[in-house]
C-alpha atoms as a PDB file:
ATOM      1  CA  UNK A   1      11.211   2.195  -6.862  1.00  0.00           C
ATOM      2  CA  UNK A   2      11.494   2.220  -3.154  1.00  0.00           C
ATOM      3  CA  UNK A   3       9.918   4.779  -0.207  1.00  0.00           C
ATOM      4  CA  UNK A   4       9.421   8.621  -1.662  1.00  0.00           C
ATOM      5  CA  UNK A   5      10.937  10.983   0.505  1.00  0.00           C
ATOM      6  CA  UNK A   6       7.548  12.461   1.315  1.00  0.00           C
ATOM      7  CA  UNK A   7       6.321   9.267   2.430  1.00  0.00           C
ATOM      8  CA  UNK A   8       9.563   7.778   4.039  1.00  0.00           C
ATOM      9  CA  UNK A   9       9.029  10.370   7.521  1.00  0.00           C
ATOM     10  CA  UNK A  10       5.699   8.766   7.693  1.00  0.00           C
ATOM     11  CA  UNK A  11       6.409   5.486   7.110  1.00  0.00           C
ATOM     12  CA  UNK A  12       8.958   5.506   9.696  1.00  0.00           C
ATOM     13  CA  UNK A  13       7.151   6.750  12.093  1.00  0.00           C
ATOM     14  CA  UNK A  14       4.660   4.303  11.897  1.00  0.00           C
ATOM     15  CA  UNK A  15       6.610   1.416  12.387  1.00  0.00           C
ATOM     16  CA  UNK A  16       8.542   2.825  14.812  1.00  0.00           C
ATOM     17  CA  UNK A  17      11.872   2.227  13.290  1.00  0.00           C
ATOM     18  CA  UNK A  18      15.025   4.697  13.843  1.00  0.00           C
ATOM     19  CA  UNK A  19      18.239   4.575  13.116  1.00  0.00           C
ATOM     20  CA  UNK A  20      18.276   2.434  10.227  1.00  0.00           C
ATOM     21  CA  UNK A  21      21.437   0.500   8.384  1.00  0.00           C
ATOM     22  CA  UNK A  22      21.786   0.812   4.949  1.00  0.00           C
ATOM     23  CA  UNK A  23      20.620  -3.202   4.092  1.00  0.00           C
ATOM     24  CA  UNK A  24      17.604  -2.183   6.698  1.00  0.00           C
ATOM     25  CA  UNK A  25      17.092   0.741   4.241  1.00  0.00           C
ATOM     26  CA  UNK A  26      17.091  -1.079   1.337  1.00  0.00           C
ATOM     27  CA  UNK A  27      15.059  -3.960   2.997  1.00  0.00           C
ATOM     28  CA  UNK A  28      12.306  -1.237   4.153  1.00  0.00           C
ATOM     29  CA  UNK A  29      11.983  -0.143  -0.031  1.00  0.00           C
ATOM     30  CA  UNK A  30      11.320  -3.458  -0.866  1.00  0.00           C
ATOM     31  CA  UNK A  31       8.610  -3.828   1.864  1.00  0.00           C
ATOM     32  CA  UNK A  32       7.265  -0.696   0.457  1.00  0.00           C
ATOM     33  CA  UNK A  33       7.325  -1.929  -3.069  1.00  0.00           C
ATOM     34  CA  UNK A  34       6.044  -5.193  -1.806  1.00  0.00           C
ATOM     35  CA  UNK A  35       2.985  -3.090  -0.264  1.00  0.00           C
ATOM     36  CA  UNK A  36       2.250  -0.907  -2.936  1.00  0.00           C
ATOM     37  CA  UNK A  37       2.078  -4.214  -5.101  1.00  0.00           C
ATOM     38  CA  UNK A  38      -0.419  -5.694  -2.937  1.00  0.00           C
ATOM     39  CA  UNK A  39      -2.613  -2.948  -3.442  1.00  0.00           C
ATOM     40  CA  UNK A  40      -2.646  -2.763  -6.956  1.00  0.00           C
ATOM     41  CA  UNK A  41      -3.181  -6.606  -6.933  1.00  0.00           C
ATOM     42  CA  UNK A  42      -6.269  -6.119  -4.656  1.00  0.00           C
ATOM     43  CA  UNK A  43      -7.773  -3.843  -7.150  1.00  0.00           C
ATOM     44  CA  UNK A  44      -6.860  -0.822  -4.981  1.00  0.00           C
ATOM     45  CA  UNK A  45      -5.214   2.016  -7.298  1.00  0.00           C
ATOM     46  CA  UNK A  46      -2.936   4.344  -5.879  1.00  0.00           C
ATOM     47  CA  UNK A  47      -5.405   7.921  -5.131  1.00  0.00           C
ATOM     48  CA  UNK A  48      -3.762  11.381  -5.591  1.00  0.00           C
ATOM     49  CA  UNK A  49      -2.127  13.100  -2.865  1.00  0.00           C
ATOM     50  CA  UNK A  50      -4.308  15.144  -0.622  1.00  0.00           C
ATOM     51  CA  UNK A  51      -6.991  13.058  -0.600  1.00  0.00           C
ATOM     52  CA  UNK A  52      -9.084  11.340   1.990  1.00  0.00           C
ATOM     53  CA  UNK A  53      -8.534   8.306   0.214  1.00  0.00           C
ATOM     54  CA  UNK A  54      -5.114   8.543   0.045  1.00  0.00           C
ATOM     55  CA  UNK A  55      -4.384   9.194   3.611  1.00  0.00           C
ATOM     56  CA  UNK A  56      -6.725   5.679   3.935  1.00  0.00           C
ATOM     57  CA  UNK A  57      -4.210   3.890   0.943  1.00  0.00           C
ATOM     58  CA  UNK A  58      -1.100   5.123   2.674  1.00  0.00           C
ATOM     59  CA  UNK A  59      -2.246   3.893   6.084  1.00  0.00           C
ATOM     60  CA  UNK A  60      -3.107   0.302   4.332  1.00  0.00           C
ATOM     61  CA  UNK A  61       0.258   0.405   3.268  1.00  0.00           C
ATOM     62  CA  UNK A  62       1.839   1.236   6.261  1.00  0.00           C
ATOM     63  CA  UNK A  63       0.074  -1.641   7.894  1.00  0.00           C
ATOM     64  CA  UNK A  64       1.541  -3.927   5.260  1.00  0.00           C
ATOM     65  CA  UNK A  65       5.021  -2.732   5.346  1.00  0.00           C
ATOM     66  CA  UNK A  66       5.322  -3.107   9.533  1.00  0.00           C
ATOM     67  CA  UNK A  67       3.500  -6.584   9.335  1.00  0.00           C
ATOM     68  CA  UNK A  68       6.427  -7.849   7.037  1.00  0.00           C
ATOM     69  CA  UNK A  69       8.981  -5.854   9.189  1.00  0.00           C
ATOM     70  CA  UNK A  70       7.598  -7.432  12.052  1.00  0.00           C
ATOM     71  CA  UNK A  71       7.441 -10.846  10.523  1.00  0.00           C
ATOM     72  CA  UNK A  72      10.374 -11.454   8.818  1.00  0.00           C
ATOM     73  CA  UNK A  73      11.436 -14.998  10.549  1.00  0.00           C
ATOM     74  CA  UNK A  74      10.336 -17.999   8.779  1.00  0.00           C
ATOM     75  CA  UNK A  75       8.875 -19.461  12.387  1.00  0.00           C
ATOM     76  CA  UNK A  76       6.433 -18.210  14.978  1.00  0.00           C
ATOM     77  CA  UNK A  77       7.067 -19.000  18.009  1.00  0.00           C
ATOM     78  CA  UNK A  78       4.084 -19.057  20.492  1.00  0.00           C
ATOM     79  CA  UNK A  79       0.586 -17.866  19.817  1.00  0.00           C
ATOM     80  CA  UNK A  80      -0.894 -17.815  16.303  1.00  0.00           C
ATOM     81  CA  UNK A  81      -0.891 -14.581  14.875  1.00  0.00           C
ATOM     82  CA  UNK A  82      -4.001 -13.182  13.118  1.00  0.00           C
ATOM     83  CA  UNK A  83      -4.528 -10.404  10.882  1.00  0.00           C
ATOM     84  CA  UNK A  84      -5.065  -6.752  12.443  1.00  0.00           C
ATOM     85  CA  UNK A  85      -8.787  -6.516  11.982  1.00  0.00           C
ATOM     86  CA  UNK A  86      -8.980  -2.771  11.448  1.00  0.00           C
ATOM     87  CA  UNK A  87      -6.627  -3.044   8.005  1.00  0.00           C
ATOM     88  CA  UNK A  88      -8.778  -5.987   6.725  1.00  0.00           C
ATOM     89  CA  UNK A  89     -11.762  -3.500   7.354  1.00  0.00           C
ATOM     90  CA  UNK A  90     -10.259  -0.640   5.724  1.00  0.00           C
ATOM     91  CA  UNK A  91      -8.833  -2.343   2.679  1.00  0.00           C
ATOM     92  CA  UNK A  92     -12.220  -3.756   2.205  1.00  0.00           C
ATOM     93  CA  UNK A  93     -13.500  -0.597   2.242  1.00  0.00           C
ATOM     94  CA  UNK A  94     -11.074   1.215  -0.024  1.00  0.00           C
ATOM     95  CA  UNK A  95     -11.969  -1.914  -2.584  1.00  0.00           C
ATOM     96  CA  UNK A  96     -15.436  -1.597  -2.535  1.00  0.00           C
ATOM     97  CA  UNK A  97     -15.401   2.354  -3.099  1.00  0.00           C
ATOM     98  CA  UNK A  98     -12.545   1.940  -5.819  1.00  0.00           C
ATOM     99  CA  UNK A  99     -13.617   4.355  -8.514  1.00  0.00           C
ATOM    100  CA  UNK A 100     -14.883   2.757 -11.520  1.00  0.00           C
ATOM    101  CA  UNK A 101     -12.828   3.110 -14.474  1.00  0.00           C
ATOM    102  CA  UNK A 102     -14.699   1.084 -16.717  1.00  0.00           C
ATOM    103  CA  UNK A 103     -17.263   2.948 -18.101  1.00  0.00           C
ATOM    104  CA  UNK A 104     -14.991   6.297 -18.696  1.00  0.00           C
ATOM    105  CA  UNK A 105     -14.491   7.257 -22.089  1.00  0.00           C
ATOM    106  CA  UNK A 106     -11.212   6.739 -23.599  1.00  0.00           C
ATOM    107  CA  UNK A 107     -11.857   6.821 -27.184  1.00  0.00           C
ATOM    108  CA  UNK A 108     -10.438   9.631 -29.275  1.00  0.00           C
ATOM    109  CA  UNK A 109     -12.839  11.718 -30.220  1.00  0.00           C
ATOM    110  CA  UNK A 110     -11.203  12.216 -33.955  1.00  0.00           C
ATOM    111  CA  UNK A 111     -10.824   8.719 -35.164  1.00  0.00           C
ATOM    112  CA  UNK A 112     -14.652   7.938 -34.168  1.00  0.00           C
ATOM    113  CA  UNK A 113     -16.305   4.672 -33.195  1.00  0.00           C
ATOM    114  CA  UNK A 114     -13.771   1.660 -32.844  1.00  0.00           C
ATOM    115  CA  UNK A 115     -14.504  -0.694 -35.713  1.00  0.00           C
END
Protein backbone atom coordinates (compact mmCIF):
# COMPACT_ATOMS: atom_id res chain seq x y z
CA UNK A 1 0.00 0.00 0.00
CA UNK A 2 2.58 2.42 1.14
CA UNK A 3 2.36 6.48 2.26
CA UNK A 4 -0.70 8.43 0.27
CA UNK A 5 0.50 11.39 -1.26
CA UNK A 6 -1.67 13.48 1.03
CA UNK A 7 -0.16 12.03 3.95
CA UNK A 8 3.51 11.54 2.68
CA UNK A 9 4.25 15.83 3.16
CA UNK A 10 3.15 15.21 6.64
CA UNK A 11 4.74 12.30 7.43
CA UNK A 12 7.93 13.67 6.36
CA UNK A 13 7.84 16.42 8.09
CA UNK A 14 7.39 14.83 11.17
CA UNK A 15 10.23 12.75 11.19
CA UNK A 16 12.29 15.12 9.88
CA UNK A 17 13.55 13.22 6.95
CA UNK A 18 14.61 14.97 3.47
CA UNK A 19 16.09 13.96 0.70
CA UNK A 20 15.23 10.47 0.62
CA UNK A 21 16.81 7.39 -1.65
CA UNK A 22 14.62 5.31 -3.35
CA UNK A 23 15.27 1.93 -0.82
CA UNK A 24 14.71 4.82 2.06
CA UNK A 25 11.42 5.43 0.15
CA UNK A 26 10.38 2.17 -0.05
CA UNK A 27 11.63 1.42 3.56
CA UNK A 28 9.47 4.57 4.87
CA UNK A 29 6.03 2.67 3.05
CA UNK A 30 6.66 -0.24 4.85
CA UNK A 31 7.01 1.66 8.20
CA UNK A 32 3.82 3.23 7.24
CA UNK A 33 2.13 -0.01 6.48
CA UNK A 34 3.74 -1.42 9.53
CA UNK A 35 1.95 1.58 11.53
CA UNK A 36 -1.26 1.53 10.07
CA UNK A 37 -1.22 -2.32 10.99
CA UNK A 38 -0.58 -1.64 14.49
CA UNK A 39 -3.50 0.36 14.73
CA UNK A 40 -5.91 -1.82 13.36
CA UNK A 41 -4.39 -4.57 15.63
CA UNK A 42 -4.96 -2.28 18.70
CA UNK A 43 -8.56 -2.04 17.88
CA UNK A 44 -8.03 1.50 16.51
CA UNK A 45 -9.91 1.84 12.98
CA UNK A 46 -8.74 4.19 10.58
CA UNK A 47 -11.40 7.66 11.10
CA UNK A 48 -12.36 9.69 7.97
CA UNK A 49 -10.43 12.53 6.85
CA UNK A 50 -11.21 15.83 8.44
CA UNK A 51 -11.80 14.67 11.58
CA UNK A 52 -10.53 15.39 15.03
CA UNK A 53 -9.93 11.90 15.39
CA UNK A 54 -8.14 11.50 12.50
CA UNK A 55 -5.68 14.23 12.93
CA UNK A 56 -5.19 12.17 16.60
CA UNK A 57 -4.81 8.52 14.34
CA UNK A 58 -2.43 10.15 11.92
CA UNK A 59 -0.30 11.64 14.69
CA UNK A 60 -0.25 7.95 16.45
CA UNK A 61 0.99 6.86 13.33
CA UNK A 62 3.49 9.23 12.79
CA UNK A 63 4.88 8.43 16.18
CA UNK A 64 5.10 4.80 15.13
CA UNK A 65 6.65 5.26 11.82
CA UNK A 66 9.74 7.70 13.32
CA UNK A 67 10.18 5.25 16.36
CA UNK A 68 11.00 2.40 13.79
CA UNK A 69 12.98 4.94 11.60
CA UNK A 70 14.78 5.85 14.52
CA UNK A 71 15.30 2.34 15.72
CA UNK A 72 16.21 0.36 13.04
CA UNK A 73 19.64 -1.26 14.54
CA UNK A 74 19.25 -4.50 16.20
CA UNK A 75 21.44 -3.00 19.40
CA UNK A 76 21.10 -0.03 21.71
CA UNK A 77 23.82 1.30 22.71
CA UNK A 78 23.71 3.30 26.03
CA UNK A 79 20.64 4.22 27.99
CA UNK A 80 17.44 2.15 27.83
CA UNK A 81 14.98 3.60 25.75
CA UNK A 82 11.34 3.90 26.90
CA UNK A 83 8.25 4.55 25.15
CA UNK A 84 7.23 8.36 24.40
CA UNK A 85 4.61 8.74 27.08
CA UNK A 86 2.38 11.18 25.24
CA UNK A 87 1.65 8.39 22.22
CA UNK A 88 0.93 5.66 24.86
CA UNK A 89 -1.59 8.33 26.28
CA UNK A 90 -3.12 9.16 23.10
CA UNK A 91 -3.47 5.70 21.65
CA UNK A 92 -5.11 4.81 24.85
CA UNK A 93 -7.34 7.34 24.36
CA UNK A 94 -8.24 6.85 20.72
CA UNK A 95 -8.96 2.98 21.98
CA UNK A 96 -11.13 3.72 24.61
CA UNK A 97 -13.35 6.27 22.47
CA UNK A 98 -13.24 3.77 19.39
CA UNK A 99 -16.78 3.93 18.08
CA UNK A 100 -18.73 0.94 18.74
CA UNK A 101 -19.62 -1.03 15.84
CA UNK A 102 -21.23 -3.75 17.46
CA UNK A 103 -24.53 -2.93 18.09
CA UNK A 104 -25.16 -1.16 14.46
CA UNK A 105 -27.54 -2.75 12.34
CA UNK A 106 -26.34 -4.58 9.42
CA UNK A 107 -29.10 -6.80 8.56
CA UNK A 108 -30.96 -6.29 5.31
CA UNK A 109 -33.98 -5.04 5.86
CA UNK A 110 -35.69 -7.36 2.93
CA UNK A 111 -34.61 -10.80 3.86
CA UNK A 112 -35.85 -10.19 7.65
CA UNK A 113 -34.65 -11.73 10.89
CA UNK A 114 -31.50 -14.08 10.45
CA UNK A 115 -32.69 -17.61 11.10
Amino acid sequence: MGVPEARKVTLLAFCRLDGLSPEEEGLLAVLYDAAVGYMTQAGVREPPEDTPRRAQYDLCVNYLVLDSWDQRDVFFVGAVSSENPAFRRLLNQMKLTEPDVSNLDTSDPEEGEPS
